[in-house]
Protein backbone atom coordinates (compact mmCIF):
# COMPACT_ATOMS: atom_id res chain seq x y z
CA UNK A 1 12.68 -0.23 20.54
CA UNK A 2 10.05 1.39 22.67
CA UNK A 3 6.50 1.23 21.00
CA UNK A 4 6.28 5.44 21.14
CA UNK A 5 9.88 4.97 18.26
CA UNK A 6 8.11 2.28 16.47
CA UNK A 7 5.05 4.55 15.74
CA UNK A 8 7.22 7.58 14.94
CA UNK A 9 9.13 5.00 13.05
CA UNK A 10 6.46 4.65 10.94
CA UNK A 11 5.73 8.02 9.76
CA UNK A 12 9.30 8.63 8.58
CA UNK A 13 10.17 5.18 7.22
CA UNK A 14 9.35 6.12 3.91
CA UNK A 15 11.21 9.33 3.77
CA UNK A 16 14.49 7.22 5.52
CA UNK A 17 14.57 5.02 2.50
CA UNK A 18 14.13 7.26 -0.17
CA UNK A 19 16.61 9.59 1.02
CA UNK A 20 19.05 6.73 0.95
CA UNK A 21 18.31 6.29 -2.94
CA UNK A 22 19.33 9.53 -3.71
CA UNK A 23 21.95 9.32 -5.96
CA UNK A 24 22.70 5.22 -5.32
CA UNK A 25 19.94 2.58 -6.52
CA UNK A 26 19.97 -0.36 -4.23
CA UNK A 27 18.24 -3.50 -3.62
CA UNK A 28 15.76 -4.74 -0.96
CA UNK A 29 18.85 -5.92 1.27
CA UNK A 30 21.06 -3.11 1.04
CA UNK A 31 18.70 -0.99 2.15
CA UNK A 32 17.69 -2.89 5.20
CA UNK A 33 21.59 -3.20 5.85
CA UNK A 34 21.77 0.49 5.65
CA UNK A 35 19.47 0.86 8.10
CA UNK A 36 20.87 -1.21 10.49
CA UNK A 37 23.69 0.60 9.83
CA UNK A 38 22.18 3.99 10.59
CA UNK A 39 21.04 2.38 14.30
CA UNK A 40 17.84 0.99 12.80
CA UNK A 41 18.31 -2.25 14.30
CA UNK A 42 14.90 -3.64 14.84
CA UNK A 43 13.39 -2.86 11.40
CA UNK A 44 12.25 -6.37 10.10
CA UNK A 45 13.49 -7.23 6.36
CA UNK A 46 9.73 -7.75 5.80
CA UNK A 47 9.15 -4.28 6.93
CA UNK A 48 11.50 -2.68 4.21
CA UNK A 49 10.01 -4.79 1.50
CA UNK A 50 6.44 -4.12 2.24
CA UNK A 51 7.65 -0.41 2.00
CA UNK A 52 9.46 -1.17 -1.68
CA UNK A 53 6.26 -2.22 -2.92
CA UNK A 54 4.27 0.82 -1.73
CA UNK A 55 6.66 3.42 -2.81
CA UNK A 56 6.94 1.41 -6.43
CA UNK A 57 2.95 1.47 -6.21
CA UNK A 58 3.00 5.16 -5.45
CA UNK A 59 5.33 5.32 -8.92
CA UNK A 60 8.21 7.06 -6.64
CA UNK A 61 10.82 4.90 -7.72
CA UNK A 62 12.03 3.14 -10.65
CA UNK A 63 12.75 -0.70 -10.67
CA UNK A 64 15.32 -2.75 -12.97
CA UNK A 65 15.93 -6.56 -12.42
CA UNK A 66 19.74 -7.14 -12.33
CA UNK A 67 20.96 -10.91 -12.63
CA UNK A 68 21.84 -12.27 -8.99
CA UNK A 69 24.73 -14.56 -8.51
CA UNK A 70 22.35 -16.71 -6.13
CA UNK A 71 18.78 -16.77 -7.06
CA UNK A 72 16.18 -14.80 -8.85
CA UNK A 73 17.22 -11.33 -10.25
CA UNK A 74 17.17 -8.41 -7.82
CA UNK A 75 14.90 -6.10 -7.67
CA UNK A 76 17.12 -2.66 -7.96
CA UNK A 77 15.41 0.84 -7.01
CA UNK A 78 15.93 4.08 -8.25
CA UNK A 79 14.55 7.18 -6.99
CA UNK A 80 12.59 9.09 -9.76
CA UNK A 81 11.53 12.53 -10.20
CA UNK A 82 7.97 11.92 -8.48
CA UNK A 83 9.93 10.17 -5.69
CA UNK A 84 12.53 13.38 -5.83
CA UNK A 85 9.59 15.66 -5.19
CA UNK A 86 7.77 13.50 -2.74
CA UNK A 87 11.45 13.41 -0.59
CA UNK A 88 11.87 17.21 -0.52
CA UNK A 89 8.35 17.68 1.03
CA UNK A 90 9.15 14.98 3.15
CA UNK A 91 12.13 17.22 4.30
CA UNK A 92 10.27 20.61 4.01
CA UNK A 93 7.61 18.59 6.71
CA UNK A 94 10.47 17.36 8.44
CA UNK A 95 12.26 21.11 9.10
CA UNK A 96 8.75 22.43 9.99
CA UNK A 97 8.26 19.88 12.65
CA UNK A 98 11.43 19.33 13.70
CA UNK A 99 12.26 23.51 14.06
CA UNK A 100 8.52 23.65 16.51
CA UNK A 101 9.36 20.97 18.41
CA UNK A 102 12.67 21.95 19.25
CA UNK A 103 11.16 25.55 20.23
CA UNK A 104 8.48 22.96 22.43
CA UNK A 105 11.22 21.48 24.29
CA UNK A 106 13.29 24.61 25.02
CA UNK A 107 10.22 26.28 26.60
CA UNK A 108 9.50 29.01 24.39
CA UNK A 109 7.60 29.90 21.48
């Protein structure tokens, strides 16, 4: 991944992964795996679960500790209504930027 995607990587990780706990709660690995299943290949675990603990910080998710056949309980995540609100700006930001650069890359205004 070329350092110009890792830095625009950056921006949107947040948004990525609570967009993928809409509707589904998941755990600190199945989000990485989705990820990696979205093309996402080079996103360290440590990555996603610095993330989890910023977006739990932030209050934009809800956590529940499930029993884990192997190990400690799992963290679970669950997007809230904070984290509901802060993923639709996230995609009103994303339209707006998204719609001008597309009109920056077609020439025109």
């Amino acid at each position: 991944m070329g350092k110009q995607m890792t830095e625009m990587l950056k921006g949107t990780l947040e948004g990525i992964v609570l967009a993928f706990l809409v509707g589904k709660p998941a755990y600190g690995y199945e989000i990485t795996t989705l990820l990696r299943e979205q093309g996402f290949t080079e996103i360290a675990e440590g990555t996603v679960y610095a993330l989890l603990v910023r977006i739990e910080q932030k209050g934009l998710v809800d956590v529940e500790r499930r029993p884990s056949e192997k190990g400690p309980p799992r963290k679970v995540y669950s997007l809230n209504a904070q984290g509901k609100k802060e993923l639709d700006e996230f995609w009103n930001t994303w339209s707006f930027l998204s719609e001008r650069l597309e009109q920056l890359r077609e020439g025109g205004k």
